[in-house]
Protein backbone atom coordinates (compact mmCIF):
# COMPACT_ATOMS: atom_id res chain seq x y z
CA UNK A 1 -157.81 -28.19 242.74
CA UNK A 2 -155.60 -27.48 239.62
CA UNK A 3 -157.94 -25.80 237.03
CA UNK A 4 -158.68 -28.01 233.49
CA UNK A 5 -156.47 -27.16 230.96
CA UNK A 6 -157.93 -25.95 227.64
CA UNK A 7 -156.09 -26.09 223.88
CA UNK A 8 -154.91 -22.73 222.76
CA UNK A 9 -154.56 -22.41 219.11
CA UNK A 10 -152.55 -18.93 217.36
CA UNK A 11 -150.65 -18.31 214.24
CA UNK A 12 -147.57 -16.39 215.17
CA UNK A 13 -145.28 -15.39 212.40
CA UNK A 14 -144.83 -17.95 210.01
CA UNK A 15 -145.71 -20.67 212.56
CA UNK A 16 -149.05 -22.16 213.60
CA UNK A 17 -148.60 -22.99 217.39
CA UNK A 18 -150.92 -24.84 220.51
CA UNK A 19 -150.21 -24.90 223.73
CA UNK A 20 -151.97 -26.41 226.64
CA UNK A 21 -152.69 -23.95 229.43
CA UNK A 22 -155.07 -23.15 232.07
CA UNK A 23 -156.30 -19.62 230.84
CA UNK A 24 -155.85 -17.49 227.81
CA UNK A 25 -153.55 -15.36 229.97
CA UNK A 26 -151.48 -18.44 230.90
CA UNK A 27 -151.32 -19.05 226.62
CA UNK A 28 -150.30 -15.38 226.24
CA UNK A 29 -147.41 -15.82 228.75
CA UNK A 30 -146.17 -19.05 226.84
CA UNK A 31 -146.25 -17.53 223.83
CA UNK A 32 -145.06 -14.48 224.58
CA UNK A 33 -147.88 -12.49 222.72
CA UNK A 34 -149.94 -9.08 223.59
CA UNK A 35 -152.69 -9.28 225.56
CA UNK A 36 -155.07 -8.74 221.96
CA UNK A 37 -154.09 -11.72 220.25
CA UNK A 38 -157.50 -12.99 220.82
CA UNK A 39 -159.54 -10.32 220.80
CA UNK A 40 -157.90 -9.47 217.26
CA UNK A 41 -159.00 -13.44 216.27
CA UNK A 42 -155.12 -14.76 216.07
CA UNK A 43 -155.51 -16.98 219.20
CA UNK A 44 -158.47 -19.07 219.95
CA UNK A 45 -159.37 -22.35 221.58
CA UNK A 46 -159.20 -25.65 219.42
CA UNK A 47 -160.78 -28.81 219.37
CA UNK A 48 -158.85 -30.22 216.51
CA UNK A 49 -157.95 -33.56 217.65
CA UNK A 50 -153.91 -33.88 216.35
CA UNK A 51 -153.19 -30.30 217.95
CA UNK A 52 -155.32 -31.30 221.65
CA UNK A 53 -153.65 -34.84 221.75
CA UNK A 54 -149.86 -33.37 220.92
CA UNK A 55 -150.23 -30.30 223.16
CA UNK A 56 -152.02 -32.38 226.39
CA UNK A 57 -148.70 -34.51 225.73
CA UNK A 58 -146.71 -31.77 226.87
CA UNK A 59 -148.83 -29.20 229.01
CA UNK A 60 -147.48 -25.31 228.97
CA UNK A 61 -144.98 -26.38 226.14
CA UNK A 62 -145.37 -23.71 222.69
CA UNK A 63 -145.70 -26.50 220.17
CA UNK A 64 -145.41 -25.18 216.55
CA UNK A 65 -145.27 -26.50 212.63
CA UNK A 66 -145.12 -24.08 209.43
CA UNK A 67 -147.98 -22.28 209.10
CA UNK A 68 -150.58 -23.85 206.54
CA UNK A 69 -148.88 -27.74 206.61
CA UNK A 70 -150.62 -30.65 207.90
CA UNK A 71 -147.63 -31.66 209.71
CA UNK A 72 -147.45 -32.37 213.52
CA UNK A 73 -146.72 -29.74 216.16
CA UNK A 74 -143.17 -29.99 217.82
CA UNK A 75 -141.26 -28.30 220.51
CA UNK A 76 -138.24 -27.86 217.31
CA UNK A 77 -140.59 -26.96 214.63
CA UNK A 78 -139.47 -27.97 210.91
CA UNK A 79 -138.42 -24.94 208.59
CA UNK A 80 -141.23 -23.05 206.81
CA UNK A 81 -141.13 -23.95 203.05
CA UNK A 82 -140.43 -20.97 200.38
CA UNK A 83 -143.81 -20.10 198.48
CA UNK A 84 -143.33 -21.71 194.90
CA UNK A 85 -142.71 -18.83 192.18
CA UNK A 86 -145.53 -17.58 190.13
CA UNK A 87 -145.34 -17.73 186.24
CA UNK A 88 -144.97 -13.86 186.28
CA UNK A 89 -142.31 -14.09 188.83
CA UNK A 90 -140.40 -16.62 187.10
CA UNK A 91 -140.57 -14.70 183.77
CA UNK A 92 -139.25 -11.47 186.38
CA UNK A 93 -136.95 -13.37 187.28
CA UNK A 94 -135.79 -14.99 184.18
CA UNK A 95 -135.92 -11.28 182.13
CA UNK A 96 -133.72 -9.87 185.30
CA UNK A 97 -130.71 -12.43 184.62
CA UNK A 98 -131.05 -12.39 180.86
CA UNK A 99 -130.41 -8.50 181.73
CA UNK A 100 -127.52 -8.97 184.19
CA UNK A 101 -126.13 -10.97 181.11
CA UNK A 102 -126.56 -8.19 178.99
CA UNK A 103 -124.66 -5.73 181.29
CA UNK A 104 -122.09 -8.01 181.77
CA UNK A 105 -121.70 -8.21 178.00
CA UNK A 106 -121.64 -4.28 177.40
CA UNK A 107 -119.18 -4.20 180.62
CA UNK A 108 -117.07 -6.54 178.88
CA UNK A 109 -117.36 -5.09 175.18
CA UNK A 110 -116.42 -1.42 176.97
CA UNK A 111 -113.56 -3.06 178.34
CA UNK A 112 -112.48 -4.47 175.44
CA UNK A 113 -113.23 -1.19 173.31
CA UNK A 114 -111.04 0.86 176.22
CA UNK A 115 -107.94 -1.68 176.00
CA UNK A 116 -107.38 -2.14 172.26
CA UNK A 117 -107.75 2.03 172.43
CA UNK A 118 -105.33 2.56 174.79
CA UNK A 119 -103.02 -0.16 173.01
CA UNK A 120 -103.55 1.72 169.85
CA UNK A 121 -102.46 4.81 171.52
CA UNK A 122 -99.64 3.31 173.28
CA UNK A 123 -98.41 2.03 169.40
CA UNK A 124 -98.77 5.84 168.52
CA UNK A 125 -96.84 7.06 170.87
CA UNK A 126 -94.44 4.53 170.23
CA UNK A 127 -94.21 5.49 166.56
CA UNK A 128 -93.77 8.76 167.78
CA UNK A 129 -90.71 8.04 170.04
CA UNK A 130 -89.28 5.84 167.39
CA UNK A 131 -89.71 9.16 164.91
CA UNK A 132 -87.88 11.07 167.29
CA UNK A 133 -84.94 9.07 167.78
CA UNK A 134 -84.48 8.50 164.28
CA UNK A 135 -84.41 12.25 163.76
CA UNK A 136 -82.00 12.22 166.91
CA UNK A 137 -80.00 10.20 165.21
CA UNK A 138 -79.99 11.78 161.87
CA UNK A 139 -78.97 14.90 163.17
CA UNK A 140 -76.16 13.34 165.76
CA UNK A 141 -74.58 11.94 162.25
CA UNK A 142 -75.06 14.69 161.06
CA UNK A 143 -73.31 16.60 163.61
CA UNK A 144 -70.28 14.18 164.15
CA UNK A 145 -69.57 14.16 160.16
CA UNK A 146 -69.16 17.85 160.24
CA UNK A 147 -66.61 17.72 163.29
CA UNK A 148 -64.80 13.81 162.93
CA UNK A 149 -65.76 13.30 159.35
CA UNK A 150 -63.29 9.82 160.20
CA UNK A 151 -65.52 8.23 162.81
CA UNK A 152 -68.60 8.25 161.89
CA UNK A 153 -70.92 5.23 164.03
CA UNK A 154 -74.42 4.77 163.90
């Protein structure tokens, strides 16, 4: 004769889960736990009603829902909600963009700071090269007057 199957109650990661199964041992197999889930007080029997009645439904199936919701277990569990920010972690969080920002600002005003300098200096050097070839020039004139004082062309 089959033995009775008992309710087996753990909370395994961010899961609670039942499953309906002759022996602890037989629970530990479905799950896929160590041997001291119970003895540690993670898995124990149940008698809550919703968990008994959905895991009898479907004997040596892991049923699970998010740990700490009042939903129903299901083979397909839904997705474990994200803990809702404290008031110090919002203001964390809040003070770390407004920082980002601030960076991105500098990075920017840097960037800005290194290209009008380097336009500056390109307008120098420019000057300079304009300097040169007028002196260049100057002295060419001055050169071809003394040799062709007739053709003279700037």
């Amino acid at each position: 004769m089959p033995r009775p199957l008992k309710v087996f109650r753990a909370h395994l990661g961010f899961y609670d889960s039942v499953v309906a199964a002759p022996s602890q041992k037989a629970a530990l197999a479905a799950w896929g736990a160590s041997p001291r889930e119970f003895a540690q007080g993670f898995a124990r029997v149940t008698t809550d009603t919703a968990a008994v009645e959905a895991a009898l439904a479907q004997p040596g199936v892991v049923l699970r829902r998010p740990a700490g919701s009042k939903g129903a277990f299901k083979a397909e569990p839904d997705a474990p909600r994200a803990p809702k920010l404290t008031a110090a972690q919002k203001r964390h969080a809040a003070d770390a963009k407004l920082q980002g920002q601030r960076k991105a600002r500098e990075v920017e005003r840097r960037a800005k700071r290194e290209e009008a300098r380097r336009e500056a200096a390109a307008k120098a050097e420019l000057a300079d090269i304009e300097a040169e070839e007028a002196k260049l020039r100057a002295r060419r004139m001055k050169l071809q007057k003394s040799f062709k004082p007739h053709a003279v062309k700037s």
